[in-house]
Structures are given as structure tokens and as C-alpha cells.
PDB file of N, CA and C in Angstrom:
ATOM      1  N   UNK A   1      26.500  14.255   9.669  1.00  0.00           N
ATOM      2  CA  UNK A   1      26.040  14.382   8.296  1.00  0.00           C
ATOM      3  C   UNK A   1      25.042  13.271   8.005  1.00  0.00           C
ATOM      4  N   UNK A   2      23.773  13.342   7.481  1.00  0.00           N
ATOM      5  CA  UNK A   2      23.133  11.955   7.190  1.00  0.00           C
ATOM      6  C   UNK A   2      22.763  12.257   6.046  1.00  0.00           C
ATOM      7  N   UNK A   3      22.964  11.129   5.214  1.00  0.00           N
ATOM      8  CA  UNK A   3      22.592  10.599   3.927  1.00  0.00           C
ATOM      9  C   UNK A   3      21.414   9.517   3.850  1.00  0.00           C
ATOM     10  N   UNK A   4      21.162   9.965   2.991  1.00  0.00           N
ATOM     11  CA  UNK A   4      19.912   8.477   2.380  1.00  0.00           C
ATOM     12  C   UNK A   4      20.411   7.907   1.069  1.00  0.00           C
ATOM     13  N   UNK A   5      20.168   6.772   1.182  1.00  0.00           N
ATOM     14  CA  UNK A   5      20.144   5.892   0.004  1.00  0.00           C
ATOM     15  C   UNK A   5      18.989   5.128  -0.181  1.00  0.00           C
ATOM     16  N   UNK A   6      18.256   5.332  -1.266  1.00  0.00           N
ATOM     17  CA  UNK A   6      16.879   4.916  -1.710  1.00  0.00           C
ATOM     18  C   UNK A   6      17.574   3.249  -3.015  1.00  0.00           C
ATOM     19  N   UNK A   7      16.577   2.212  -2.896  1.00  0.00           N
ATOM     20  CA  UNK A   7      16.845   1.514  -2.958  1.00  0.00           C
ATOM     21  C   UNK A   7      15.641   0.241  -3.965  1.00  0.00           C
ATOM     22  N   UNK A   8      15.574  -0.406  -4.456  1.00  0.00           N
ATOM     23  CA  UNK A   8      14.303  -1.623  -4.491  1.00  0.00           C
ATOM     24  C   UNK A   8      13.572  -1.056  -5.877  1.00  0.00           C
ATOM     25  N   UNK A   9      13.679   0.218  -6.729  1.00  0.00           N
ATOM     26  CA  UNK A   9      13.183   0.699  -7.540  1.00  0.00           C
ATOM     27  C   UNK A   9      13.341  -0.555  -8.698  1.00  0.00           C
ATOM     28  N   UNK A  10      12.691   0.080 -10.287  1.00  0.00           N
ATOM     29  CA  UNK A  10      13.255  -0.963 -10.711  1.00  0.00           C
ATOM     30  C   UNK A  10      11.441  -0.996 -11.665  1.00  0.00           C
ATOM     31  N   UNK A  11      11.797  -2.273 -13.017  1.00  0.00           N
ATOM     32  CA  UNK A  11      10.561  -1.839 -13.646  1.00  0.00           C
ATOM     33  C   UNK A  11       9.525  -3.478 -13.387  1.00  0.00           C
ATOM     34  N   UNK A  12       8.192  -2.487 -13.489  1.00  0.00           N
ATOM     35  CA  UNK A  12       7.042  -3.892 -12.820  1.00  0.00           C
ATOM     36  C   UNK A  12       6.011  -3.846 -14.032  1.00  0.00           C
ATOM     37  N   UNK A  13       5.051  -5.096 -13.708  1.00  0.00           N
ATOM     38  CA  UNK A  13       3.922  -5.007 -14.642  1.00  0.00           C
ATOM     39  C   UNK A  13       2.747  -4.311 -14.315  1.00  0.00           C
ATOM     40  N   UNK A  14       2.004  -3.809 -14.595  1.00  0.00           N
ATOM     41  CA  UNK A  14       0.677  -3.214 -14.185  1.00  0.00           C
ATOM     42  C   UNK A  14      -0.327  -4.331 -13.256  1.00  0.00           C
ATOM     43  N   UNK A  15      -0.257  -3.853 -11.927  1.00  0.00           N
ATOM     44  CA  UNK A  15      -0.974  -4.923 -11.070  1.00  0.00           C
ATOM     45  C   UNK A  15       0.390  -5.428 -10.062  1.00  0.00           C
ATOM     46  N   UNK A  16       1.631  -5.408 -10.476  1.00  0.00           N
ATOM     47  CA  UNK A  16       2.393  -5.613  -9.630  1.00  0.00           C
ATOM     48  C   UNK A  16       3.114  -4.994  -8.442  1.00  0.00           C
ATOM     49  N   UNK A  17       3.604  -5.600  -7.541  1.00  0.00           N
ATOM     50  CA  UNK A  17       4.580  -4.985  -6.654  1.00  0.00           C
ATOM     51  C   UNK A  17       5.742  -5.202  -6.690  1.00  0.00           C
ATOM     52  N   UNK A  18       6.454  -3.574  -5.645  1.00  0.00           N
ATOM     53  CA  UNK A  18       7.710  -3.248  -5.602  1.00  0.00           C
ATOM     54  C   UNK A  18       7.803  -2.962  -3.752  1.00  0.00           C
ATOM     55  N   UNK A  19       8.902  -3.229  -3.455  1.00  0.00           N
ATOM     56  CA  UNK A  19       8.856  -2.584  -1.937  1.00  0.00           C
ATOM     57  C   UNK A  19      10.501  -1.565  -2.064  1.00  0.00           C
ATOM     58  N   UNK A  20      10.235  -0.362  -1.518  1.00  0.00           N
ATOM     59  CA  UNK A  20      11.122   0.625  -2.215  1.00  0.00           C
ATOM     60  C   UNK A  20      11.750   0.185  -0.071  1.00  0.00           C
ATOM     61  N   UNK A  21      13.219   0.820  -0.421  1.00  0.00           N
ATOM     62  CA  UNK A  21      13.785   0.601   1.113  1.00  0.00           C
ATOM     63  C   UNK A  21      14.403   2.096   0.620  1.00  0.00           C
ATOM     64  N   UNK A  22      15.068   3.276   2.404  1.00  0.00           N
ATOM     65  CA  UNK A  22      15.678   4.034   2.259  1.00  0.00           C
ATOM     66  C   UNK A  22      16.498   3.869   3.435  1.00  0.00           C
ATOM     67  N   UNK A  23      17.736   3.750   3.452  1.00  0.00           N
ATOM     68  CA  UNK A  23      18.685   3.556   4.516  1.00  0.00           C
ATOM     69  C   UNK A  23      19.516   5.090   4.781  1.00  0.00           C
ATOM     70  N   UNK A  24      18.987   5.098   5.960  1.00  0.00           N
ATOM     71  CA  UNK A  24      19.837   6.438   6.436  1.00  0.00           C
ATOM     72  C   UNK A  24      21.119   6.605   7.474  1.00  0.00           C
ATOM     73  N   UNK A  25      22.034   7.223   7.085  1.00  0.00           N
ATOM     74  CA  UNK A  25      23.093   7.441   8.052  1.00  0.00           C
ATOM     75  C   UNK A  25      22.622   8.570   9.074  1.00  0.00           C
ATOM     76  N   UNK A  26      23.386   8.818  10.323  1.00  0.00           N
ATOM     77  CA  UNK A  26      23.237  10.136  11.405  1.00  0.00           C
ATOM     78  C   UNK A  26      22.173   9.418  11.780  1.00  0.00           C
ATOM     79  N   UNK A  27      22.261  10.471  13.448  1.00  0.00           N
ATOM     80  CA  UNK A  27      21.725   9.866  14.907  1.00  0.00           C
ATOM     81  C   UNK A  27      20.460   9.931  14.652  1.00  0.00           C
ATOM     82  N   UNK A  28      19.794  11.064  13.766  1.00  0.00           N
ATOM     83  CA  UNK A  28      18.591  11.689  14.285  1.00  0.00           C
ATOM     84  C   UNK A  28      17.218  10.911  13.468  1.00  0.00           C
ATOM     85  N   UNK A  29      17.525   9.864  13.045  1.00  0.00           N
ATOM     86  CA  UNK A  29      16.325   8.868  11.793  1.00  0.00           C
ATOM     87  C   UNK A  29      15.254   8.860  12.793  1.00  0.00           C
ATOM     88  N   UNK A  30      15.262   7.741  14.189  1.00  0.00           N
ATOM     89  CA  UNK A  30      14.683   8.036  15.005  1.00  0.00           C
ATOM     90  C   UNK A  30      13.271   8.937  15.776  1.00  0.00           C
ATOM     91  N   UNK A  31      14.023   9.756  15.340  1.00  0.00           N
ATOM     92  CA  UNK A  31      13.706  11.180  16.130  1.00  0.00           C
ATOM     93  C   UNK A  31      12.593  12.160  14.916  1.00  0.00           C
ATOM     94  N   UNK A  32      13.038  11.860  14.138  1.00  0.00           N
ATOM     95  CA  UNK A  32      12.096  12.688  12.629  1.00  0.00           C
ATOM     96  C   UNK A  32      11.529  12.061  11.979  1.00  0.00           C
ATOM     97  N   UNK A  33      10.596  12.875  11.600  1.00  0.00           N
ATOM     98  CA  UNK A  33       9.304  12.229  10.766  1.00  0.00           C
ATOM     99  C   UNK A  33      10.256  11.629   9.068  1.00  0.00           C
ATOM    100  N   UNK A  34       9.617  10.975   8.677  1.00  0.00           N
ATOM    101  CA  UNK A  34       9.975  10.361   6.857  1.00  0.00           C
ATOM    102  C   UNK A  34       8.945  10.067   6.275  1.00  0.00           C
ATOM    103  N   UNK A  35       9.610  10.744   4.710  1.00  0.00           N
ATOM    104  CA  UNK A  35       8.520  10.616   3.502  1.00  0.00           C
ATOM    105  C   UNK A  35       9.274  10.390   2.802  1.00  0.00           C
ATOM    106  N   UNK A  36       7.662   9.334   1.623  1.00  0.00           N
ATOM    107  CA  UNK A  36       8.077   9.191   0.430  1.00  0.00           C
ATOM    108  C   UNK A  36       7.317  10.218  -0.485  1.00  0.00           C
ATOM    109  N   UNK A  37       8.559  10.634  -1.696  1.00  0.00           N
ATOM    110  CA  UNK A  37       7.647  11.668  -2.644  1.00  0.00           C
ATOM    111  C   UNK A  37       8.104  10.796  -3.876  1.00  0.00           C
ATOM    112  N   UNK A  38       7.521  11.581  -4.937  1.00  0.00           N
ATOM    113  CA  UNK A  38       8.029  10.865  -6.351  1.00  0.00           C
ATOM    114  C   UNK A  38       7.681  12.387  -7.041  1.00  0.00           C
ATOM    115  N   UNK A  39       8.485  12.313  -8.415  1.00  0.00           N
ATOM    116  CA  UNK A  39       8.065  13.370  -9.591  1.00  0.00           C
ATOM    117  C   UNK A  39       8.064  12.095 -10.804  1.00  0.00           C
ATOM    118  N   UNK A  40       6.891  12.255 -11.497  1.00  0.00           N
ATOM    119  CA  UNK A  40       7.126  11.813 -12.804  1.00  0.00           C
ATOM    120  C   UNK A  40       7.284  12.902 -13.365  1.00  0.00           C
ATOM    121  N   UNK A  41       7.861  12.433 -14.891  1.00  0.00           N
ATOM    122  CA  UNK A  41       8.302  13.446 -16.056  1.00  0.00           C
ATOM    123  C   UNK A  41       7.554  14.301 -16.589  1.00  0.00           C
ATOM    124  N   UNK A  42       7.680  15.877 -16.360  1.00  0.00           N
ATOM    125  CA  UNK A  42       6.790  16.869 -16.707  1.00  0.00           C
ATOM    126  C   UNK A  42       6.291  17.497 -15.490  1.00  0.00           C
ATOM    127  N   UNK A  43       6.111  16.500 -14.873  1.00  0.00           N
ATOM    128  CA  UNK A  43       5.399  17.150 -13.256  1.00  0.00           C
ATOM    129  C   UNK A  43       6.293  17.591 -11.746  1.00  0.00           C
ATOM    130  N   UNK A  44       5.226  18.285 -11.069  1.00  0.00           N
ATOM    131  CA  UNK A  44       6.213  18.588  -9.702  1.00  0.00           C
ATOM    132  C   UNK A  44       6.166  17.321  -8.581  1.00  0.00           C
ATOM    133  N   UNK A  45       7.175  17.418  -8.201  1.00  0.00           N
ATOM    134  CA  UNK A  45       7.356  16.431  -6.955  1.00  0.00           C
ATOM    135  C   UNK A  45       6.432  16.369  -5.826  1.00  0.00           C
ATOM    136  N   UNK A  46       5.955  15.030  -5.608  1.00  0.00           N
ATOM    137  CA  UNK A  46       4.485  15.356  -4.758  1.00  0.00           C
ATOM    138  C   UNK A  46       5.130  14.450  -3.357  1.00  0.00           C
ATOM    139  N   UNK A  47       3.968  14.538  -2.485  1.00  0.00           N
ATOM    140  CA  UNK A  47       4.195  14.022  -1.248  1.00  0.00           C
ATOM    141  C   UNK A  47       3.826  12.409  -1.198  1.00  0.00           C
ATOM    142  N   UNK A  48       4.159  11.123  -1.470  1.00  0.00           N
ATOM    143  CA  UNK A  48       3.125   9.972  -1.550  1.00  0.00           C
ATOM    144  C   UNK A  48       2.862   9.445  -0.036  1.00  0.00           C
ATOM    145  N   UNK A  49       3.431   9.404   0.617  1.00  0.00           N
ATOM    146  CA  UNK A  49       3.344   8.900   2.308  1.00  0.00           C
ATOM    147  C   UNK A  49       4.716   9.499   3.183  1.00  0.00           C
ATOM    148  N   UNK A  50       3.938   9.119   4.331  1.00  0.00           N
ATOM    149  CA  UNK A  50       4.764  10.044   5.358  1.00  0.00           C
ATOM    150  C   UNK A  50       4.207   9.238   6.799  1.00  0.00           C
ATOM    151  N   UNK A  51       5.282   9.325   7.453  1.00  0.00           N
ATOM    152  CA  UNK A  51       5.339   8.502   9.106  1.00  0.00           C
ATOM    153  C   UNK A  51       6.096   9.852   9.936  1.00  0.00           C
ATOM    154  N   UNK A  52       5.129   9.954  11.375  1.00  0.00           N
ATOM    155  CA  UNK A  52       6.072  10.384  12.019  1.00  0.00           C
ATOM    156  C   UNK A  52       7.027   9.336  13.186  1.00  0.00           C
ATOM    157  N   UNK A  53       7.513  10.239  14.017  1.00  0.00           N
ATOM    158  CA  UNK A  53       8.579   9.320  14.373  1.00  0.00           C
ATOM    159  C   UNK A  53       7.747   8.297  15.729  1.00  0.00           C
ATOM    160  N   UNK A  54       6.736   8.701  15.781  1.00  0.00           N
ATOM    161  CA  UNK A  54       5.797   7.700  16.773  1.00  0.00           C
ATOM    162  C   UNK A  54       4.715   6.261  15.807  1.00  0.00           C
ATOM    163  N   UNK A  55       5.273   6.787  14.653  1.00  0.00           N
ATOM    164  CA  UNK A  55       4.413   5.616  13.389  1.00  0.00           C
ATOM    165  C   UNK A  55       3.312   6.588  12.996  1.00  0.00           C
ATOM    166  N   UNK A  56       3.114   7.652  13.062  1.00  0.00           N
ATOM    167  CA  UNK A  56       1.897   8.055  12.638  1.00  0.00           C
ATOM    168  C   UNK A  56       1.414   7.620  11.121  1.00  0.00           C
ATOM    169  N   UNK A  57       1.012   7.554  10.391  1.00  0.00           N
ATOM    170  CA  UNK A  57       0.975   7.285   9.004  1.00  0.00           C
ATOM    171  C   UNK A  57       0.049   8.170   8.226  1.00  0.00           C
ATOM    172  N   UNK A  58       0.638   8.946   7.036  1.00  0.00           N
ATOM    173  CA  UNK A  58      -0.270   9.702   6.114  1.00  0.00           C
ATOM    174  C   UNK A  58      -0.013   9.268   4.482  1.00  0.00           C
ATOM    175  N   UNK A  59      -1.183   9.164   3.441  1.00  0.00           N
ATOM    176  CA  UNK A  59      -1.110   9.022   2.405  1.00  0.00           C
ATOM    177  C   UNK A  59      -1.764   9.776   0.993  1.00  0.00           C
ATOM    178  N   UNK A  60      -1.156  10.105  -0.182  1.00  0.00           N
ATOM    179  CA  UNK A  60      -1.509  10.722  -1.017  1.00  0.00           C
ATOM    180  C   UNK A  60      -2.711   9.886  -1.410  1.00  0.00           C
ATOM    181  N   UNK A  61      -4.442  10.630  -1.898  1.00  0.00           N
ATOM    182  CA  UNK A  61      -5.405   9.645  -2.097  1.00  0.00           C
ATOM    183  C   UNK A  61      -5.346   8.507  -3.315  1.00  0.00           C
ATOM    184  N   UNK A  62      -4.153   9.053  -4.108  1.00  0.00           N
ATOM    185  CA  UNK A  62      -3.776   8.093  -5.239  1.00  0.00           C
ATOM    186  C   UNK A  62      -3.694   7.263  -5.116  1.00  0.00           C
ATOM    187  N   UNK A  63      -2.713   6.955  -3.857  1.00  0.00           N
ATOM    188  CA  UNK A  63      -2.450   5.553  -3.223  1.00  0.00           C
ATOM    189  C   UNK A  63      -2.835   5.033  -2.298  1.00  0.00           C
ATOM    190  N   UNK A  64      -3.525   5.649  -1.536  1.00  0.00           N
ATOM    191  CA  UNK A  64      -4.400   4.894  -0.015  1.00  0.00           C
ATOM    192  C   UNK A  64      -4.644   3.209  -0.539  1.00  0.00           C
ATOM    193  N   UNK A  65      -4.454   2.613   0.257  1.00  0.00           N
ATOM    194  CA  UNK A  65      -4.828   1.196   0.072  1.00  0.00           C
ATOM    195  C   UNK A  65      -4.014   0.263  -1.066  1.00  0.00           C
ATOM    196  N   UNK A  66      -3.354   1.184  -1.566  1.00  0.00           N
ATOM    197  CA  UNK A  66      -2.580   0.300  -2.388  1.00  0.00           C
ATOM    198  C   UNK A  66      -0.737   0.327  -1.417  1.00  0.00           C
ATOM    199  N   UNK A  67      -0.820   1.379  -1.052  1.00  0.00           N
ATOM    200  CA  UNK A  67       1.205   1.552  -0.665  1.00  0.00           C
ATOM    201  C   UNK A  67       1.128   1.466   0.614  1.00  0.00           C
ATOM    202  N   UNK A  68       2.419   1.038   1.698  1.00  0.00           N
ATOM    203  CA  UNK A  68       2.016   1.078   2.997  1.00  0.00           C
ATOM    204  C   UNK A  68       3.597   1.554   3.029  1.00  0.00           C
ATOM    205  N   UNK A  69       3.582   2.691   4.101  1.00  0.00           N
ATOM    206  CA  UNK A  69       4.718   3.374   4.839  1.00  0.00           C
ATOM    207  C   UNK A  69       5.415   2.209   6.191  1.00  0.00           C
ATOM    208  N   UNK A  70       6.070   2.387   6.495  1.00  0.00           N
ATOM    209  CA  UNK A  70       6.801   1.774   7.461  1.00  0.00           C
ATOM    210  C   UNK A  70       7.732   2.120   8.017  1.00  0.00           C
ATOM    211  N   UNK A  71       8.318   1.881   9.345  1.00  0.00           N
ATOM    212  CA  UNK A  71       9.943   2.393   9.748  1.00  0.00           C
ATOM    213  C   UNK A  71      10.321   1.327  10.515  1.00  0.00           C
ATOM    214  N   UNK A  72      12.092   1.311  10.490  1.00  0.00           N
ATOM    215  CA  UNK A  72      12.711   0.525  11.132  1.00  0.00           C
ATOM    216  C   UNK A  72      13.537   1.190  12.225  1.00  0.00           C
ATOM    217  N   UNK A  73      13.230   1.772  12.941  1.00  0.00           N
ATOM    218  CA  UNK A  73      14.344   2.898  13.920  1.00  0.00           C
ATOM    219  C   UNK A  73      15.687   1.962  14.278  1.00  0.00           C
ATOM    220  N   UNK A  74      15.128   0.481  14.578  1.00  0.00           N
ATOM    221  CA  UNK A  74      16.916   0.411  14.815  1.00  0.00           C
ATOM    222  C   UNK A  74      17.677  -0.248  13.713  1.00  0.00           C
ATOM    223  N   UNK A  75      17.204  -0.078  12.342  1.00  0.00           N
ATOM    224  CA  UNK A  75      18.111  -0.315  11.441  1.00  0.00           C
ATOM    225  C   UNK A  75      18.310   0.791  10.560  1.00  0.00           C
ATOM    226  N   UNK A  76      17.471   1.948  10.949  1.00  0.00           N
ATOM    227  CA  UNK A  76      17.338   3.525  10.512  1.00  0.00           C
ATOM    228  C   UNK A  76      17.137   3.319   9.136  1.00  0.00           C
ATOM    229  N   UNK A  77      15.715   2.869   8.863  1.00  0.00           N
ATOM    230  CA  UNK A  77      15.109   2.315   7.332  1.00  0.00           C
ATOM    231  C   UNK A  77      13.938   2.656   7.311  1.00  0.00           C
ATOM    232  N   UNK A  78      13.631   3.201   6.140  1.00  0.00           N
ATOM    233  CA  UNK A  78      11.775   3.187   5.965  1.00  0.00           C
ATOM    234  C   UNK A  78      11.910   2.335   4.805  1.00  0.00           C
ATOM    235  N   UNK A  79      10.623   2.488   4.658  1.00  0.00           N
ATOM    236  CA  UNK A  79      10.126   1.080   3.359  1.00  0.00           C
ATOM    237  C   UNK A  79       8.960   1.788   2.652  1.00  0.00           C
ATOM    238  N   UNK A  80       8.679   1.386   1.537  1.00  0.00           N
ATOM    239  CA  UNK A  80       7.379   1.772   1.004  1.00  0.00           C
ATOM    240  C   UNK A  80       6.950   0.655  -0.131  1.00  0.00           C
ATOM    241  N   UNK A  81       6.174  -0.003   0.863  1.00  0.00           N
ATOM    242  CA  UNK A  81       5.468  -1.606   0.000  1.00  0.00           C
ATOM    243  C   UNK A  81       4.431  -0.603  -0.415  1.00  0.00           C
ATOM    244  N   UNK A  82       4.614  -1.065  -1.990  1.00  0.00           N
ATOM    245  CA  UNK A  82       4.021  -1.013  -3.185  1.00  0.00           C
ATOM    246  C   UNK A  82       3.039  -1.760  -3.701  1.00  0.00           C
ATOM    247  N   UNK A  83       2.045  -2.017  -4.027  1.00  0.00           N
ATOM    248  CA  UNK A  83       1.133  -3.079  -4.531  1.00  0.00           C
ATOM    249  C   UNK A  83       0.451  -2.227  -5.805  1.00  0.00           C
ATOM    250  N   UNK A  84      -0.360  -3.358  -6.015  1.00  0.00           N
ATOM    251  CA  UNK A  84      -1.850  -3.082  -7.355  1.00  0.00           C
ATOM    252  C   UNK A  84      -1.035  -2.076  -8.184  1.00  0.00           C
ATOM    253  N   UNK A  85       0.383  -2.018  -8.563  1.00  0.00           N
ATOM    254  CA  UNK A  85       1.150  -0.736  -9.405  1.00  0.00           C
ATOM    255  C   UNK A  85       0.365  -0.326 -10.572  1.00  0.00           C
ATOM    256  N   UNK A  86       0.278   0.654 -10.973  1.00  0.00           N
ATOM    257  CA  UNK A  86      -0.376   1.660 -12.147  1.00  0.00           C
ATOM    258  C   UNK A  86       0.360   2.223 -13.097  1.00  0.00           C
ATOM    259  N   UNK A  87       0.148   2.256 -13.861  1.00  0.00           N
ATOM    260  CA  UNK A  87       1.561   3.006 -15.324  1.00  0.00           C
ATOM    261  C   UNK A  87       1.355   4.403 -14.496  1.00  0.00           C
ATOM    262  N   UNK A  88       0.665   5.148 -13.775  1.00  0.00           N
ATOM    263  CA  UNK A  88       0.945   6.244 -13.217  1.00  0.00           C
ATOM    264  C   UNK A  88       1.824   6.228 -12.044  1.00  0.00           C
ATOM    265  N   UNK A  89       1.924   5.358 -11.601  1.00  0.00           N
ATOM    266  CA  UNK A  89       2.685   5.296 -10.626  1.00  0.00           C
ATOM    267  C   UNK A  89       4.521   5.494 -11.076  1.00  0.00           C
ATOM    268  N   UNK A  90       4.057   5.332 -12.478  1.00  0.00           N
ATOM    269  CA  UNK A  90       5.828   5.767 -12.767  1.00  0.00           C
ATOM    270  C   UNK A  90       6.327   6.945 -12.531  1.00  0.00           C
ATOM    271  N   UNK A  91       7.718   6.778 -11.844  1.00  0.00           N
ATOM    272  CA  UNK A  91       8.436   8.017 -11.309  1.00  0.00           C
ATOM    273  C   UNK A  91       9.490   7.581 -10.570  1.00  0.00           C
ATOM    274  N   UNK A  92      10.484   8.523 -10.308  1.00  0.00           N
ATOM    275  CA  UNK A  92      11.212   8.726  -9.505  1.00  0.00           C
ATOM    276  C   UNK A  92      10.800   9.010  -8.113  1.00  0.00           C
ATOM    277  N   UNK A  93      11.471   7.944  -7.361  1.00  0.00           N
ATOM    278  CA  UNK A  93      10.637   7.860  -6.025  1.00  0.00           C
ATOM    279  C   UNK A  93      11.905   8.500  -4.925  1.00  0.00           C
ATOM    280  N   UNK A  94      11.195   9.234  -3.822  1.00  0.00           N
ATOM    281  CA  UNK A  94      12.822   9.939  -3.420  1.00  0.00           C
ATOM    282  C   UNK A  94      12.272   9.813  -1.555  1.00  0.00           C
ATOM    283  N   UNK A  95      13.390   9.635  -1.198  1.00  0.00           N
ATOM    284  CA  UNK A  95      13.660   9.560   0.281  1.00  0.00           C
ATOM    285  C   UNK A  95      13.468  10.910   1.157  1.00  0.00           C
ATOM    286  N   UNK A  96      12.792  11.165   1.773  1.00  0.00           N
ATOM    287  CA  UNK A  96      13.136  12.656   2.567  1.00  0.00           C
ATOM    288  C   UNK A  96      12.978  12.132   3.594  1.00  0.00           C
ATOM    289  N   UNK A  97      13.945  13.169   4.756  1.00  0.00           N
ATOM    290  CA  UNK A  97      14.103  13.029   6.418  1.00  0.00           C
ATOM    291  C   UNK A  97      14.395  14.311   6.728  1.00  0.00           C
ATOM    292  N   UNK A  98      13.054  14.464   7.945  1.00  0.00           N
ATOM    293  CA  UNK A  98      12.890  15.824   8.548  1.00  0.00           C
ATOM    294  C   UNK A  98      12.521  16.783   7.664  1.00  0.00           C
ATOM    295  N   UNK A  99      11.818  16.732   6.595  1.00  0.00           N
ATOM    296  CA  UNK A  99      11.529  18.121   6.054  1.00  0.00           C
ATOM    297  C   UNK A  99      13.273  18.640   5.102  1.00  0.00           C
ATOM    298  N   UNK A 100      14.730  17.687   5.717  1.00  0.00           N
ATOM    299  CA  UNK A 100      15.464  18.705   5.406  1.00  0.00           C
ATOM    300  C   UNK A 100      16.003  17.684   3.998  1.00  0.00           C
ATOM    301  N   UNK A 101      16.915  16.719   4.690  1.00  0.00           N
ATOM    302  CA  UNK A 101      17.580  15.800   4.224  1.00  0.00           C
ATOM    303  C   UNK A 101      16.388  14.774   2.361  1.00  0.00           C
ATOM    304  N   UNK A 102      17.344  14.900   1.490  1.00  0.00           N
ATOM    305  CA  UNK A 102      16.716  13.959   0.583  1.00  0.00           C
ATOM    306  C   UNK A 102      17.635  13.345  -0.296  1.00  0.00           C
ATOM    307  N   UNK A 103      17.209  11.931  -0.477  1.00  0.00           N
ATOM    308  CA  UNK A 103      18.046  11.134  -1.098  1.00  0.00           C
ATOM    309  C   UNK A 103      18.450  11.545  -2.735  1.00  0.00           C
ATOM    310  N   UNK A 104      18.958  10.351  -3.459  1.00  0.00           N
ATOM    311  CA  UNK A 104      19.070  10.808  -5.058  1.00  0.00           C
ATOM    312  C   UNK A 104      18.084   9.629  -5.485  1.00  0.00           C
ATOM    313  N   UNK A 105      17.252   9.051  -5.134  1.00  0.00           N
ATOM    314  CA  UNK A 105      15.931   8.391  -6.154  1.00  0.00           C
ATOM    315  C   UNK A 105      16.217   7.542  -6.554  1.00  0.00           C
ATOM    316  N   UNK A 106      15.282   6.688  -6.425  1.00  0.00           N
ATOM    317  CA  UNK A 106      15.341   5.276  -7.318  1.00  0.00           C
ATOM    318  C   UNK A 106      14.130   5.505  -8.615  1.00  0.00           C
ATOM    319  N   UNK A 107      13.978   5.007  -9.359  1.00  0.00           N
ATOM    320  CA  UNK A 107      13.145   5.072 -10.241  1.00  0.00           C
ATOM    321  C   UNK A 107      12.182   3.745 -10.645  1.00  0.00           C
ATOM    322  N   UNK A 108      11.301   3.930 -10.624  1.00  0.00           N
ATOM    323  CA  UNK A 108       9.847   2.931 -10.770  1.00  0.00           C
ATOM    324  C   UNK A 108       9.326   3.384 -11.894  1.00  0.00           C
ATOM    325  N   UNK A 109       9.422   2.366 -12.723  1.00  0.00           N
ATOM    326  CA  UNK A 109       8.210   1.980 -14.165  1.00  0.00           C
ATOM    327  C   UNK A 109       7.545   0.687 -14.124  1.00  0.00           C
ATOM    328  N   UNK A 110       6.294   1.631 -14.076  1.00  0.00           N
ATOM    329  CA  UNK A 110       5.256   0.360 -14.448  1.00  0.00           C
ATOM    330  C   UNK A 110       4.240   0.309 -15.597  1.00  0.00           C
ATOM    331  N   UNK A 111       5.173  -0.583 -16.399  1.00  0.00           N
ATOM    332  CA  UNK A 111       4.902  -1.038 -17.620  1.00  0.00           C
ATOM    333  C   UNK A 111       4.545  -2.419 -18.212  1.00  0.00           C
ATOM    334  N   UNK A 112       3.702  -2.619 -19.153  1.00  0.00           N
ATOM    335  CA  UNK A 112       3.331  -3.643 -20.112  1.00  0.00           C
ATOM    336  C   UNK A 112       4.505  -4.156 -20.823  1.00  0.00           C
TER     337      UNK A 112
END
């Protein structure tokens, strides 16, 4: 069975950073690609970055250059360092593994 637990959320100033962590249980972290998505309020849940399981790295153009993806295979963790934060950037930020598995969200406001 693997679970995620999303983690590091929490509220910032405009211009600041957050580094979001997702800790996963089961064998297969490793082995499958991970993303971060977020929904803010009103809207659909989007894709913000994504690693496959060789480090590949992909990013939504919102955030290129501001967020960086990461993985830890032997502590079965991704990360998503946050920088230059935006009041748009508020949302619920959510863990996915493999396309299947998704966490329950941490939530990010970035506010004045």
C-alpha cells in the first residue's frame, strides 16, 4: 500500500520561499516518476513539476525558474523548493506517484 504525506506548506510573503517535502511509503517511489500539482480555489488541478525516476525534470511555464523538483530515492522523498512566491501561487499543493497514488495536500498562501 503506499501513501504520501505532503508536508512544509504553510503561509509566506510575496517574494518569499517555501520548500514543500512528500514522504512516501511502498517499494515502488524509486521506480516511478513524481509530481507536484496544486488547485487554487475555483480552479482545476494543474500539473506544476514532475521528475522521472532517472531525474528527468519538467515544469509548468508559471514557474520555470522560480520552483525546483527534486528526489530522494533512498529516503523515498521529493521536494519542491519554492522561491520568488506570488499571491498566485496560492493553493493547495498535492503529492502524486505514478500517475496513480496522491497525497491529501498541504496548503500555500502567499500573502501581504
Amino acid at each position: 500500500q503506499v501513501q504520501l504525506v505532503e508536508s512544509g506548506g504553510g503561509l509566506v510573503q510575496p517574494g518569499g520561499s517555501l520548500r514543500l517535502s512528500c514522504a512516501a511509503s511502498g517499494s515502488i517511489f524509486s521506480i516511478a516518476a513524481v509530481g507536484w500539482y496544486r488547485q487554487a480555489p475555483g480552479k482545476e488541478r494543474e500539473l506544476v513539476a514532475g521528475i522521472t525516476r532517472g531525474g528527468t525534470t519538467n515544469y509548468a511555464d508559471s514557474v520555470k525558474g522560480r520552483f525546483t523538483i527534486s528526489r530522494d530515492n533512498a529516503k523515498s522523498t521529493v521536494y519542491l523548493q519554492m522561491n520568488s512566491l506570488k499571491p498566485e501561487d496560492t493553493a493547495v499543493y498535492y503529492c502524486n506517484l505514478a500517475l496513480t497514488y496522491w497525497g491529501k495536500g498541504t496548503l500555500v498562501t502567499v500573502s501581504s
